[in-house]
N, C-alpha and C. Protein backbone atom coordinates (compact mmCIF):
# COMPACT_ATOMS: atom_id res chain seq x y z
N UNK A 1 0.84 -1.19 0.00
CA UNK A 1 0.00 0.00 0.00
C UNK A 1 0.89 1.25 0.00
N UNK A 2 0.93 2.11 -0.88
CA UNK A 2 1.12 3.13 -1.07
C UNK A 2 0.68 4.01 0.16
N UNK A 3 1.74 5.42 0.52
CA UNK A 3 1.19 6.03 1.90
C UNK A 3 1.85 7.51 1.23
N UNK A 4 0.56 7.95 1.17
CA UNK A 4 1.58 9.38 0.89
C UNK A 4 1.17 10.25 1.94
N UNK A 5 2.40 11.47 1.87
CA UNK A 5 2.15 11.72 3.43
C UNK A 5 2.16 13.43 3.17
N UNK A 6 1.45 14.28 4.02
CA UNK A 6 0.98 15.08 3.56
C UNK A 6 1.58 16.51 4.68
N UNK A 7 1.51 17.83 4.55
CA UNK A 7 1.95 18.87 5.82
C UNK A 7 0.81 19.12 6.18
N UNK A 8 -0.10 18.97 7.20
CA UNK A 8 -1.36 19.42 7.57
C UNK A 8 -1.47 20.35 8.58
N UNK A 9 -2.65 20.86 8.23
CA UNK A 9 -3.00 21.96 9.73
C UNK A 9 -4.84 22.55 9.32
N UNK A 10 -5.37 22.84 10.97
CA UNK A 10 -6.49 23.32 10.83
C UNK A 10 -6.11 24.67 11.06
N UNK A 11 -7.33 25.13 10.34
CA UNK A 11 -7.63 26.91 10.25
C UNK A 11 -8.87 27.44 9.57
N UNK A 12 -8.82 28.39 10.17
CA UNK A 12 -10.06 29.64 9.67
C UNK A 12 -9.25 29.85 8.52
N UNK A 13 -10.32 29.50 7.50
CA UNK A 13 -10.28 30.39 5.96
C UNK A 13 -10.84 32.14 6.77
N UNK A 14 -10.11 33.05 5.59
CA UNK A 14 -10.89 34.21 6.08
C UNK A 14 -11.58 34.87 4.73
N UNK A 15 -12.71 35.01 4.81
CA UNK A 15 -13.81 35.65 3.59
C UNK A 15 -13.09 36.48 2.56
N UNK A 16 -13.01 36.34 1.31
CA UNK A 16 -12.69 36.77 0.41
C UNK A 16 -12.15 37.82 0.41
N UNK A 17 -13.61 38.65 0.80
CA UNK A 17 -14.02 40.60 0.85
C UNK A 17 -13.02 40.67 1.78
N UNK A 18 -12.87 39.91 2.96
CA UNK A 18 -11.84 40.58 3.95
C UNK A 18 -10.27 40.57 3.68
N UNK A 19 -10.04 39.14 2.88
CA UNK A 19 -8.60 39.47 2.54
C UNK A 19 -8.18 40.40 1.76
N UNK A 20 -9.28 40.30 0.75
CA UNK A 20 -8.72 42.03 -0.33
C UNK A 20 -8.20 43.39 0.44
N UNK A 21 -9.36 42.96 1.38
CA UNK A 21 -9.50 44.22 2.72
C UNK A 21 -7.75 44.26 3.11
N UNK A 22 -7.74 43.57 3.73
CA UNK A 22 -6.58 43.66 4.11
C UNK A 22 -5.70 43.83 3.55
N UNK A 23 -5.36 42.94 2.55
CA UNK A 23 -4.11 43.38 1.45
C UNK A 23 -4.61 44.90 1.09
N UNK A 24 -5.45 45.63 0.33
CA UNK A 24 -4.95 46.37 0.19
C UNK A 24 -5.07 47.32 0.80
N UNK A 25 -5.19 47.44 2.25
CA UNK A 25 -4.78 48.05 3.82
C UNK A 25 -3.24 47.89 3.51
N UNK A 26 -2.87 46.23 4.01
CA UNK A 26 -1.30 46.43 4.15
C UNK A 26 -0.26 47.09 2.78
N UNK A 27 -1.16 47.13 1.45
CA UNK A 27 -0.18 48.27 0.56
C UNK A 27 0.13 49.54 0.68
N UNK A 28 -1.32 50.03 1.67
CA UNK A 28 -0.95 51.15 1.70
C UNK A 28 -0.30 51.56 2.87
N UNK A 29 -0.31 50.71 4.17
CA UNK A 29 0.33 50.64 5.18
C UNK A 29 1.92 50.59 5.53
N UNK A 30 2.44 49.68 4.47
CA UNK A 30 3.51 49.20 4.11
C UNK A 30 3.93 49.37 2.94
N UNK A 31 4.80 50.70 2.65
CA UNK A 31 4.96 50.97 1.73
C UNK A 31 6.55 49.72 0.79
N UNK A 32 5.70 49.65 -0.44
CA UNK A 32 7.57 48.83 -1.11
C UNK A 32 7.86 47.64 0.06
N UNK A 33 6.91 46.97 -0.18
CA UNK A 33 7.35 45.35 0.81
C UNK A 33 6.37 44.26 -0.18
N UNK A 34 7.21 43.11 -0.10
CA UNK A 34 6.46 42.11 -0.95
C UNK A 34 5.92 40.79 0.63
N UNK A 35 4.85 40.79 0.06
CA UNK A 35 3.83 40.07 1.55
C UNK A 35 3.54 38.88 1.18
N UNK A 36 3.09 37.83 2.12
CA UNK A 36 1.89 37.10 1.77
C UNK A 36 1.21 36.78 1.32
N UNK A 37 0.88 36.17 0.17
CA UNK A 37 -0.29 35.99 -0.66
C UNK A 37 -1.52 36.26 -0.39
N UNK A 38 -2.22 37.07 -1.00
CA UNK A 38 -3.80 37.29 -0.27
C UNK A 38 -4.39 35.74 -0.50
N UNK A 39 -4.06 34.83 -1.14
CA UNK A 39 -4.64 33.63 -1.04
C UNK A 39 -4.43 32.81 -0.14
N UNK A 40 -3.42 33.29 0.83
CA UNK A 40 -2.87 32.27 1.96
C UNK A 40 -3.01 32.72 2.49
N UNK A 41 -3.62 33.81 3.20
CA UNK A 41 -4.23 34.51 4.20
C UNK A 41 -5.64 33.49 5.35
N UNK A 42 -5.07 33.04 6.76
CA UNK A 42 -5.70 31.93 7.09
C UNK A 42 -5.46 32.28 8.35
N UNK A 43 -6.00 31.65 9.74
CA UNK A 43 -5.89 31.26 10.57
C UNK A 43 -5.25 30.38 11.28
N UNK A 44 -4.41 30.04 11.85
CA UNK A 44 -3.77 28.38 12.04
C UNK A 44 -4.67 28.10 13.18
N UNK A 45 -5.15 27.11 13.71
CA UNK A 45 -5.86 26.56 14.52
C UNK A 45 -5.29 25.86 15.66
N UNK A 46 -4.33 24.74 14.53
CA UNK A 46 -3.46 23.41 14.99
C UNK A 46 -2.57 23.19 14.11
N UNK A 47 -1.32 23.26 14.23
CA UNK A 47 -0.49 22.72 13.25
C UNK A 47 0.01 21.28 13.20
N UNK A 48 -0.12 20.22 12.06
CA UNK A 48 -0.04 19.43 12.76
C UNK A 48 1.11 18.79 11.53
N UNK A 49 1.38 19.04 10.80
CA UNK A 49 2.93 19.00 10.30
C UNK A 49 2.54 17.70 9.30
N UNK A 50 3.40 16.31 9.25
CA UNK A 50 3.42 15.49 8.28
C UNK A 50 2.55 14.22 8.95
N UNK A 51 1.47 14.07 7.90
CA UNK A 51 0.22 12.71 7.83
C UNK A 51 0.56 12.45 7.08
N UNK A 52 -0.15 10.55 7.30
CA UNK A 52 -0.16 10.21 6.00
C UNK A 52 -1.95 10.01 5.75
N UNK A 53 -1.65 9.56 4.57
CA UNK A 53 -3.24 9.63 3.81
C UNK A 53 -4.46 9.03 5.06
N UNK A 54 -4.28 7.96 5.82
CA UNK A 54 -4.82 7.02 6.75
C UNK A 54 -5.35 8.00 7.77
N UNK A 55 -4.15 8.77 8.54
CA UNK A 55 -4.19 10.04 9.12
C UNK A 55 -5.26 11.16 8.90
N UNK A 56 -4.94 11.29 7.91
CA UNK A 56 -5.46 12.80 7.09
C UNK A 56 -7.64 12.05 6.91
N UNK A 57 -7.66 10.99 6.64
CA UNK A 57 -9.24 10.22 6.82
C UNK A 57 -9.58 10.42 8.37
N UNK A 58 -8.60 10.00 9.03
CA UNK A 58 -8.96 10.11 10.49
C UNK A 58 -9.74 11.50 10.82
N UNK A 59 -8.70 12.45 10.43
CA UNK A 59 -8.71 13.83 10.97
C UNK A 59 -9.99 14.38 10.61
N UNK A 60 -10.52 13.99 9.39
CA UNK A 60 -11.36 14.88 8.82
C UNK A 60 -12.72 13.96 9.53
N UNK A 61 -12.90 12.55 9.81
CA UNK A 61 -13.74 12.09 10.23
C UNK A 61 -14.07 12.81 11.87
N UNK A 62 -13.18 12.89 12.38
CA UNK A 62 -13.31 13.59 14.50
C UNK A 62 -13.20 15.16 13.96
N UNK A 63 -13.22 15.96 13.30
CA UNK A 63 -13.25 16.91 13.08
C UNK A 63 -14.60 17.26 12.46
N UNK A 64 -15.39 16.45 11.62
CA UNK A 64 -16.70 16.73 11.40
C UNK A 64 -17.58 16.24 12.45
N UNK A 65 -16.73 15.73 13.68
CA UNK A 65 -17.98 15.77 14.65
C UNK A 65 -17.50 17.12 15.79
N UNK A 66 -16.96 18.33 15.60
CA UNK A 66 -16.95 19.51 16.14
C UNK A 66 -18.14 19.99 16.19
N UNK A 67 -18.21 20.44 17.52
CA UNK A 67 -19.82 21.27 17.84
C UNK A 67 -19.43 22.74 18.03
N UNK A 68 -19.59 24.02 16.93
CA UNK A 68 -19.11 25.23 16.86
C UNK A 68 -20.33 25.92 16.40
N UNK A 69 -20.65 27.25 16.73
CA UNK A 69 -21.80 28.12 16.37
C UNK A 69 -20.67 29.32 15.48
N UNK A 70 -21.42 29.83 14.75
CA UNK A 70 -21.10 31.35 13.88
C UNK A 70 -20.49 32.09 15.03
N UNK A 71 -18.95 32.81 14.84
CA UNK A 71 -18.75 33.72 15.44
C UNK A 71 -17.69 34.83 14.84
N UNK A 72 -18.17 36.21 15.61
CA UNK A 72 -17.18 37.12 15.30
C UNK A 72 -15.74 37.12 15.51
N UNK A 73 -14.95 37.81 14.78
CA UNK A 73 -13.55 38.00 14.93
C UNK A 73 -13.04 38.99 14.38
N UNK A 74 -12.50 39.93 15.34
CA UNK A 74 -11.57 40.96 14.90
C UNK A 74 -10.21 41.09 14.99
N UNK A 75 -9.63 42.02 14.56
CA UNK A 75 -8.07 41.99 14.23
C UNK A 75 -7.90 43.32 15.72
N UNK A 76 -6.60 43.16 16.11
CA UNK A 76 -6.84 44.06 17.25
C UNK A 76 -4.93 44.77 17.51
N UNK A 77 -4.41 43.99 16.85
CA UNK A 77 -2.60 44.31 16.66
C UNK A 77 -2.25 44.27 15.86
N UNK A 78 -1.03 44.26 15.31
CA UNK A 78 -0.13 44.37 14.92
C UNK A 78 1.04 43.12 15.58
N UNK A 79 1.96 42.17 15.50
CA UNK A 79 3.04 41.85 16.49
C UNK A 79 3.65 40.91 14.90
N UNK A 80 4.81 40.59 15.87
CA UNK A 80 6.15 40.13 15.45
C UNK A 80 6.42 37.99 16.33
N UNK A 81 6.88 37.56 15.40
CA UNK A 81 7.63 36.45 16.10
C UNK A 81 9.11 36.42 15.33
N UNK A 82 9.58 36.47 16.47
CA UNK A 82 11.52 36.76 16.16
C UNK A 82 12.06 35.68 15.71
N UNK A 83 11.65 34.67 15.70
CA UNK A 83 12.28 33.10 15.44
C UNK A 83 12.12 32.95 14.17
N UNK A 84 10.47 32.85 13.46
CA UNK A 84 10.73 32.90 12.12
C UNK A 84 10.20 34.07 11.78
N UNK A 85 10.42 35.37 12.32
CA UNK A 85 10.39 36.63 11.34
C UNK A 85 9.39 36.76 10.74
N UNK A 86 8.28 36.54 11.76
CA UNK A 86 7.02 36.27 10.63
C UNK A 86 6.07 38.34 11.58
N UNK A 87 6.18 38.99 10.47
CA UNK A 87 5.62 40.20 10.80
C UNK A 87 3.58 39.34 10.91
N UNK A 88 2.79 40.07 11.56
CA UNK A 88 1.37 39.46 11.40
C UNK A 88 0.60 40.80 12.15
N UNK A 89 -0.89 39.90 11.82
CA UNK A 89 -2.03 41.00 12.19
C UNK A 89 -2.70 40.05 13.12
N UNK A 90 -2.67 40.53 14.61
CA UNK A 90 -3.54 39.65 15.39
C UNK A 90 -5.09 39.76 15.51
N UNK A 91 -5.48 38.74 15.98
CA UNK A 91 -7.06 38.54 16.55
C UNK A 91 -7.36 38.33 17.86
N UNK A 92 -8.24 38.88 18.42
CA UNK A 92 -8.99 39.09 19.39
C UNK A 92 -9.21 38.05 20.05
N UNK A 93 -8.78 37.39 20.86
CA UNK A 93 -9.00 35.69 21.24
C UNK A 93 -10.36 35.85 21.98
N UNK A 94 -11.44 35.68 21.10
CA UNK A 94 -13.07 34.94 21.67
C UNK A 94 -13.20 33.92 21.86
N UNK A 95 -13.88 33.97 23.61
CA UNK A 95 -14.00 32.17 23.44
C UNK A 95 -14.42 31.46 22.96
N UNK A 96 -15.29 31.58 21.81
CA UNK A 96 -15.37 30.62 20.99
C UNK A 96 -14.61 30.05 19.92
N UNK A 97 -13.51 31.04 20.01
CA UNK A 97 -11.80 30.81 19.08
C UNK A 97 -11.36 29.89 19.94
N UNK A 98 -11.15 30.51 21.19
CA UNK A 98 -10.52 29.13 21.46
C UNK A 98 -10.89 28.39 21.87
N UNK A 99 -11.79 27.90 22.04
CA UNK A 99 -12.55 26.18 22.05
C UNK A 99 -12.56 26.01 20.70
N UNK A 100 -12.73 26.05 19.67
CA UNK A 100 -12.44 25.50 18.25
C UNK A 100 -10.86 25.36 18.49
N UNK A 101 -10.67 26.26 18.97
CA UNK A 101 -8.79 26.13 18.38
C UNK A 101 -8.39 24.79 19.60
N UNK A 102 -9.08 24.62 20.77
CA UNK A 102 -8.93 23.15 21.82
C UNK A 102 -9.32 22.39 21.00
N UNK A 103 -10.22 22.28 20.74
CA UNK A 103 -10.97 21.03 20.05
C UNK A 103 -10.17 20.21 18.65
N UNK A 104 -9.51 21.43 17.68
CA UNK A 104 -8.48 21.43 16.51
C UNK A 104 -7.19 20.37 17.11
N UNK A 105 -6.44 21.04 18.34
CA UNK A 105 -5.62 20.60 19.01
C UNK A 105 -5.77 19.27 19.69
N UNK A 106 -6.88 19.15 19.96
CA UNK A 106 -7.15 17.88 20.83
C UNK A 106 -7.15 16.62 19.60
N UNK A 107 -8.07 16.77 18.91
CA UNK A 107 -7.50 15.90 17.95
C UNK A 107 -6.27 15.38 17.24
N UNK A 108 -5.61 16.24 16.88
CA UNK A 108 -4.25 16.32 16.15
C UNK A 108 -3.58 15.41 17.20
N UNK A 109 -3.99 16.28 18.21
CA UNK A 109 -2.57 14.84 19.62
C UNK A 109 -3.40 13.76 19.82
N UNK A 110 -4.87 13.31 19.57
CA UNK A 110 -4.94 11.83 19.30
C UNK A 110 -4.45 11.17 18.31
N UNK A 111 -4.01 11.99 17.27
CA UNK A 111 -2.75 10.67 16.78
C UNK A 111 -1.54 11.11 16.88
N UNK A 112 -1.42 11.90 17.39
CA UNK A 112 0.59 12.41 18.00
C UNK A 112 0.56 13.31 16.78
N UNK A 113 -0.26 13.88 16.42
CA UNK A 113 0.34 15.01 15.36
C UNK A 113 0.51 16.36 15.64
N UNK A 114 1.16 17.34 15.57
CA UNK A 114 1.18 18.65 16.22
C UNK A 114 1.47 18.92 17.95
N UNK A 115 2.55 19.14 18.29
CA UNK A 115 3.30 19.32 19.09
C UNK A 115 3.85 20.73 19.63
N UNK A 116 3.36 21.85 19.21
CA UNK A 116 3.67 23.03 19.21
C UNK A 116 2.92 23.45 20.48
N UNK A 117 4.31 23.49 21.52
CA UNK A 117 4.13 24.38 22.70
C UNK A 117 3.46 25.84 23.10
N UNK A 118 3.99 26.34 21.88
CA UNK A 118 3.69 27.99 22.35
C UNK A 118 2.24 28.02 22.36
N UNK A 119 1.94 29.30 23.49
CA UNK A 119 0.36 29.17 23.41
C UNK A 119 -0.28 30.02 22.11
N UNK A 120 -1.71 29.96 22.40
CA UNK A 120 -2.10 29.69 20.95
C UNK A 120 -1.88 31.48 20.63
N UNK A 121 -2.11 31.85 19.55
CA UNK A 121 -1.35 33.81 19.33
C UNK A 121 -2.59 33.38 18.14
N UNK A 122 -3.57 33.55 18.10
CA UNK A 122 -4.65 33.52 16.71
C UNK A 122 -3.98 34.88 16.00
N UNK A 123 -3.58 34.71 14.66
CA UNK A 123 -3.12 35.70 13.76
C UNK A 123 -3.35 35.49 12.09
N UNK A 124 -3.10 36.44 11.47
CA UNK A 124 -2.74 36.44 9.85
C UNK A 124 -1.47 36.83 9.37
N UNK A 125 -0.98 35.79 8.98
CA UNK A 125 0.61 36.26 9.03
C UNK A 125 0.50 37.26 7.80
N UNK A 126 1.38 38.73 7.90
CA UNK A 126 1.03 39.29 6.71
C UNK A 126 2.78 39.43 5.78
N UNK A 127 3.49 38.84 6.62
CA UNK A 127 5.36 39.21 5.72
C UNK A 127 5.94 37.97 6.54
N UNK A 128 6.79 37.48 5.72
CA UNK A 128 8.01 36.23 6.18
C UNK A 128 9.49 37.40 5.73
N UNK A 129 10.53 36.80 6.54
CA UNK A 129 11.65 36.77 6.58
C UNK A 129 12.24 38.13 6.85
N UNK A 130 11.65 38.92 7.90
CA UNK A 130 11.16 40.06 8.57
C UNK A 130 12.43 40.52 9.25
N UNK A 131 13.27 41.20 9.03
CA UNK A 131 14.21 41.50 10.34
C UNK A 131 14.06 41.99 11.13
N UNK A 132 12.97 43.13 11.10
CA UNK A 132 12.42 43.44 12.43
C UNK A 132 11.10 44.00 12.63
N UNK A 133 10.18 43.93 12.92
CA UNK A 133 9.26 44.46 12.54
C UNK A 133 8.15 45.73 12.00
N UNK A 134 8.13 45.91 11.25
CA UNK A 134 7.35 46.85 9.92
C UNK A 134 6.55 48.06 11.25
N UNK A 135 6.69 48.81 10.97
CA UNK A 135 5.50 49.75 11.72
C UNK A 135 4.66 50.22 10.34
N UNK A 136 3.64 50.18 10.83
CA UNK A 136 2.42 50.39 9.90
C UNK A 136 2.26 51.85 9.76
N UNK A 137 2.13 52.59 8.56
CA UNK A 137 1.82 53.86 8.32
C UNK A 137 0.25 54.25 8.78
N UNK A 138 -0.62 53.31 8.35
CA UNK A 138 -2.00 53.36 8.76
C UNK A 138 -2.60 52.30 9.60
N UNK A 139 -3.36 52.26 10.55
CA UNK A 139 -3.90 50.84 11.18
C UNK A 139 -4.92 51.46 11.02
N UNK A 140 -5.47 49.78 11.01
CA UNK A 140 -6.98 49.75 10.81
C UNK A 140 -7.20 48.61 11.25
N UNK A 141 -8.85 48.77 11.45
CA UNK A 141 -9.65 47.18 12.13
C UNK A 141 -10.13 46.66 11.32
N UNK A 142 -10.57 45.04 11.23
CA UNK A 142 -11.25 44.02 10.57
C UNK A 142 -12.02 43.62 11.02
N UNK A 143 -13.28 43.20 10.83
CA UNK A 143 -14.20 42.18 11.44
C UNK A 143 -14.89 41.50 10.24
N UNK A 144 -15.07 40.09 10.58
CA UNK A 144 -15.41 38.58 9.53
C UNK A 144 -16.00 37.64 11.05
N UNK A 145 -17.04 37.19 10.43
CA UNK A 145 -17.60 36.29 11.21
C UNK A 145 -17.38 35.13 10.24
N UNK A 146 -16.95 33.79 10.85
CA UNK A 146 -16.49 32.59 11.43
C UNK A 146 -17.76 31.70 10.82
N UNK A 147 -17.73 31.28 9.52
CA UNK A 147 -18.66 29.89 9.40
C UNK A 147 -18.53 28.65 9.12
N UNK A 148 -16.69 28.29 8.98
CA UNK A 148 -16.74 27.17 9.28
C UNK A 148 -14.76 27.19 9.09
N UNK A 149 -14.26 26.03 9.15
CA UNK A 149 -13.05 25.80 9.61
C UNK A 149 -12.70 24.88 8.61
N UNK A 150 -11.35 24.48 8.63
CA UNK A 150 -10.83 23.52 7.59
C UNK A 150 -9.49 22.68 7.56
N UNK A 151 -9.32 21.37 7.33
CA UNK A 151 -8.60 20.96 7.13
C UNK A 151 -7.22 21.02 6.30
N UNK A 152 -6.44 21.96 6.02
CA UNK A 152 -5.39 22.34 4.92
C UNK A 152 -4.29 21.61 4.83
N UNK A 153 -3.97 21.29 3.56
CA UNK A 153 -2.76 20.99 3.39
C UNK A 153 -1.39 22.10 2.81
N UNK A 154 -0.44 22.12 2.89
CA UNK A 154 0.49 22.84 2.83
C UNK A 154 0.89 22.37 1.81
N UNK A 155 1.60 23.26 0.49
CA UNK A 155 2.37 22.21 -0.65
C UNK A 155 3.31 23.67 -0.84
N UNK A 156 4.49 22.76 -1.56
CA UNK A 156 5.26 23.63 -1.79
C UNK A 156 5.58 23.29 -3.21
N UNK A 157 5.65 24.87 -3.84
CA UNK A 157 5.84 25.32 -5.09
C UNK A 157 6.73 25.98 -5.73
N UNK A 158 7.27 25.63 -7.58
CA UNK A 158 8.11 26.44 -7.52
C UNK A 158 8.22 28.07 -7.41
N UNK A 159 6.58 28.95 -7.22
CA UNK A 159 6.25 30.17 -6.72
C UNK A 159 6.29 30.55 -5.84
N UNK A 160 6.62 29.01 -4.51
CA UNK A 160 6.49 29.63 -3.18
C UNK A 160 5.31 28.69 -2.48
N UNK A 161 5.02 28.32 -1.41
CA UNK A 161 3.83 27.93 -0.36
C UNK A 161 2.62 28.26 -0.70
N UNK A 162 1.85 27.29 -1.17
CA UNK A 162 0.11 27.37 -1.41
C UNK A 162 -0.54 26.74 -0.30
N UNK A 163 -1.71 26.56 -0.26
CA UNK A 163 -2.49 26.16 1.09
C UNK A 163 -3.86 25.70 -0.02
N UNK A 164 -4.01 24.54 0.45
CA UNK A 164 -5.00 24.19 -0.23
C UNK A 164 -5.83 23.30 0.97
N UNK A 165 -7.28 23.49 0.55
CA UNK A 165 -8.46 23.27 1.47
C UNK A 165 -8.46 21.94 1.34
N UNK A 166 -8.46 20.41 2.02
CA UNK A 166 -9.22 19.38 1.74
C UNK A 166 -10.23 19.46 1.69
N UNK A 167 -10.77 19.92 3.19
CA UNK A 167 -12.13 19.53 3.20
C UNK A 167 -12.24 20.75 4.18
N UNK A 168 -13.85 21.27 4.46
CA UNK A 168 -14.68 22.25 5.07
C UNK A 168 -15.40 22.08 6.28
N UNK A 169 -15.32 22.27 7.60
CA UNK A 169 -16.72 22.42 8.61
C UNK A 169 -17.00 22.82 8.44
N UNK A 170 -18.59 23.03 8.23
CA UNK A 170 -19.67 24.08 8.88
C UNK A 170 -19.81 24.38 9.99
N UNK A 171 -20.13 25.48 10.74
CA UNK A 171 -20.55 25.80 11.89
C UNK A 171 -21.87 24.97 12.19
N UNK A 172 -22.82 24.91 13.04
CA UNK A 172 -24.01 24.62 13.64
C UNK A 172 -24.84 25.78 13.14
N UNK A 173 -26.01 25.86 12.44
CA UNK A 173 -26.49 27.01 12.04
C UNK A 173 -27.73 26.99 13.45
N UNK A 174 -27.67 28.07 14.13
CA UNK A 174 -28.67 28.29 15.27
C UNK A 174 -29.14 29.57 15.36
């Protein structure tokens, strides 16, 4: 049997309208800097690094039994991580972020996948390979409400890192 093995992680997709939003916030914010793809613009949830296919069935099966309602989320910083230089735009940790983001996590370590200590920092990464961090000419706020979550895989390209959706939660519509 063939096993192919995959980079996985859960996350908030974020609404279309809002990533445009943002990107072209951070052009005008950040003047002459090359960013992030507005298509990879996401949430991380759980990172849970290399599955294989067997894995990746698992995940998506205990993950469609998540019990989550519609919720808001706003952007509320600006911050930096010094290790990988990743400049970002934070979010507002609601508790209903993070019980999705427990629930993301809890799974992943029923099969030993995702191991990442640091506590959880809900963000949009907006620049890699950062030497120090960007001060913004303009800030501004975001708000996107939350209707469902996703399974992603990570691939790498000769353009650079894509993120592609397997599969989709819905929220609980109530």
């Amino acid at each position: 049997m063939i096993r192919f093995v995959m980079r996985l992680f859960f996350a908030l997709d974020i609404p279309y309208s809002t990533k445009i939003a943002i990107h072209n916030w951070r052009e005008k914010a950040f003047a002459n800097r090359t960013g992030i793809p507005v298509e990879n613009f996401h949430i991380t949830l759980s990172f849970m690094g290399q599955a294989s296919n067997q894995q990746c069935e698992s995940l998506i099966e205990q993950a469609s039994q998540v019990n989550f309602s519609e919720f808001l989320l706003t952007t509320s910083h600006l911050g930096y991580f010094s290790k990988p230089k990743v400049s970002w735009l934070g979010i507002e940790p609601q508790p209903q972020l993070v019980k999705l983001q427990s629930s993301c996590k809890d799974i992943a370590q029923r099969y030993q996948l995702g191991h990442d200590k640091n506590p959880f920092t809900p963000h949009i990464s907006l620049y890699r390979h950062e030497k120090e961090p960007p001060a913004p000419l303009i800030e501004e706020v975001f708000q996107f409400t939350v209707h469902s979550f996703g399974l992603f895989e990570s691939q790498s390209t000769p353009s650079g890192v894509r993120y592609h959706c397997i599969e989709s939660f819905s929220a609980n519509r109530r």
